[in-house]
Protein backbone atom coordinates (compact mmCIF):
# COMPACT_ATOMS: atom_id res chain seq x y z
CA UNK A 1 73.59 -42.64 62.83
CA UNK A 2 71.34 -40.14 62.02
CA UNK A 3 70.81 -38.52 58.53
CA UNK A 4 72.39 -35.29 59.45
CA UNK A 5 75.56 -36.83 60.91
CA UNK A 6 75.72 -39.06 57.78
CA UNK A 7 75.69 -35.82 55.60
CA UNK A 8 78.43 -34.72 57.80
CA UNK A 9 80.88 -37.15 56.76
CA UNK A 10 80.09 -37.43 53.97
CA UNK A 11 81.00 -33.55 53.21
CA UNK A 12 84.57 -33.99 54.99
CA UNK A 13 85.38 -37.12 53.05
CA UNK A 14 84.59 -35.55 50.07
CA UNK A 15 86.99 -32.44 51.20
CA UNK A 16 90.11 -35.50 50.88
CA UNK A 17 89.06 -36.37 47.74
CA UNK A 18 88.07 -33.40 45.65
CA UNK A 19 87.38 -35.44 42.09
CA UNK A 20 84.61 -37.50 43.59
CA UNK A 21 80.77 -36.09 43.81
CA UNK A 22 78.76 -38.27 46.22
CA UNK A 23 74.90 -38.55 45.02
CA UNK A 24 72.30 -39.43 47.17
CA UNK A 25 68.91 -40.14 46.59
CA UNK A 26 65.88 -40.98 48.39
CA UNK A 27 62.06 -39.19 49.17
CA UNK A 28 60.72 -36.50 50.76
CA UNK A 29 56.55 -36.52 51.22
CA UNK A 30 56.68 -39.08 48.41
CA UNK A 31 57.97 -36.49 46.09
CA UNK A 32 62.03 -37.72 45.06
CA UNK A 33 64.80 -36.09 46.17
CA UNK A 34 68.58 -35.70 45.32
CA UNK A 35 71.46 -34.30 46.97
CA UNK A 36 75.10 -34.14 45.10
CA UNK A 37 78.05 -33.79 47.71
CA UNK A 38 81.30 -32.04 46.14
CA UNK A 39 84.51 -30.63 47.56
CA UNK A 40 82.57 -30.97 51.29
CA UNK A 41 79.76 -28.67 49.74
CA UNK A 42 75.76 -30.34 49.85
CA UNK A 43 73.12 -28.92 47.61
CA UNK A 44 69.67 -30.41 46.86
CA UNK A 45 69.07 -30.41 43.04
CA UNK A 46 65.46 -31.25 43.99
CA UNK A 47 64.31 -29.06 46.57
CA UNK A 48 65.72 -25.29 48.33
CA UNK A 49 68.48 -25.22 50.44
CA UNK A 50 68.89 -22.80 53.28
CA UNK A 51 71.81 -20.42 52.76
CA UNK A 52 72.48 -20.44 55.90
CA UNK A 53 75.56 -22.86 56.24
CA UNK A 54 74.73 -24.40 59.97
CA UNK A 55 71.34 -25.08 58.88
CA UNK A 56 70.51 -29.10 57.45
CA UNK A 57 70.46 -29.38 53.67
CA UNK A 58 67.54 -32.01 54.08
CA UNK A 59 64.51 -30.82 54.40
CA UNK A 60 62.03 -32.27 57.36
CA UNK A 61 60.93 -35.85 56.56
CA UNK A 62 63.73 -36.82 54.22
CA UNK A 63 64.28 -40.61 54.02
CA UNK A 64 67.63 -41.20 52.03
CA UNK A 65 67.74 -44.24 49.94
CA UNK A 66 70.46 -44.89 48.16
CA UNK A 67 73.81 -43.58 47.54
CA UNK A 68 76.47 -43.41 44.34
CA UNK A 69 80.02 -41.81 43.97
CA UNK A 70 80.53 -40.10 40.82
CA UNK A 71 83.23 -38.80 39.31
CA UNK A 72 83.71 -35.22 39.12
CA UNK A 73 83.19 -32.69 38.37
CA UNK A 74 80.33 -33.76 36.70
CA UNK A 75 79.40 -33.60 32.75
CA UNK A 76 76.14 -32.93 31.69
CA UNK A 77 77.49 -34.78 29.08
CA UNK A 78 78.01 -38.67 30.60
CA UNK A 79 78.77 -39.37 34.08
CA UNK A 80 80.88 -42.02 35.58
CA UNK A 81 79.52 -44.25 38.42
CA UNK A 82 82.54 -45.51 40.30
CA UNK A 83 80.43 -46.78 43.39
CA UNK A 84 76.68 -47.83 43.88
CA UNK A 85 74.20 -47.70 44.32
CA UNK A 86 73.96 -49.43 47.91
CA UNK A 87 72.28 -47.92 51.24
CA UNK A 88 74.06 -44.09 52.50
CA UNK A 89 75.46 -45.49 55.46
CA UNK A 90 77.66 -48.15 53.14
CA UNK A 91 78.93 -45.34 51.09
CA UNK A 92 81.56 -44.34 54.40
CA UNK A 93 82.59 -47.60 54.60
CA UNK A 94 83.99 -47.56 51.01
CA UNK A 95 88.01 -48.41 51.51
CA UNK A 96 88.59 -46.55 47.44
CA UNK A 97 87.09 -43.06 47.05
């Protein structure tokens, strides 16, 4: 599955289950790189994102690493880990968002 179609699902699962914020993490040109899911919405706390909604959230080159749900909305204050961290891909195969 490529990275794209991964961030795909990702986004509509997290549509079904609006109190969960998926993280993932991984590298892009050996600089890190982070993107929060929430409410089927992606945004790169790391690097620009195109406003252009049909146009990939990960920029060329992205190797995704590892993956976490959260709790949200999140608090700046303490987060809650309820998942992870274990490989993307495993993250759609979790049975309890």
């Amino acid at each position: 599955m490529s990275d794209a179609a991964l961030i795909q699902q990702l986004e509509e699962r997290s549509r079904q289950h609006p109190d969960r914020v998926v993280r993932l993490q991984g590298v892009v040109d050996n600089q890190p790189f982070e993107l929060l899911i929430f409410r089927g919405f992606s945004s790169s706390t790391t690097h620009p994102t195109a406003f252009d909604p049909d146009a990939s959230v990960l920029p060329s080159g992205t190797q995704l690493e590892q993956a976490q749900l959260l709790l949200g909305p999140l608090n700046p204050a303490g987060e809650t880990v309820l998942a992870g961290p274990f490989a993307p891909a495993d993250l759609l195969a979790q049975a309890s968002w």
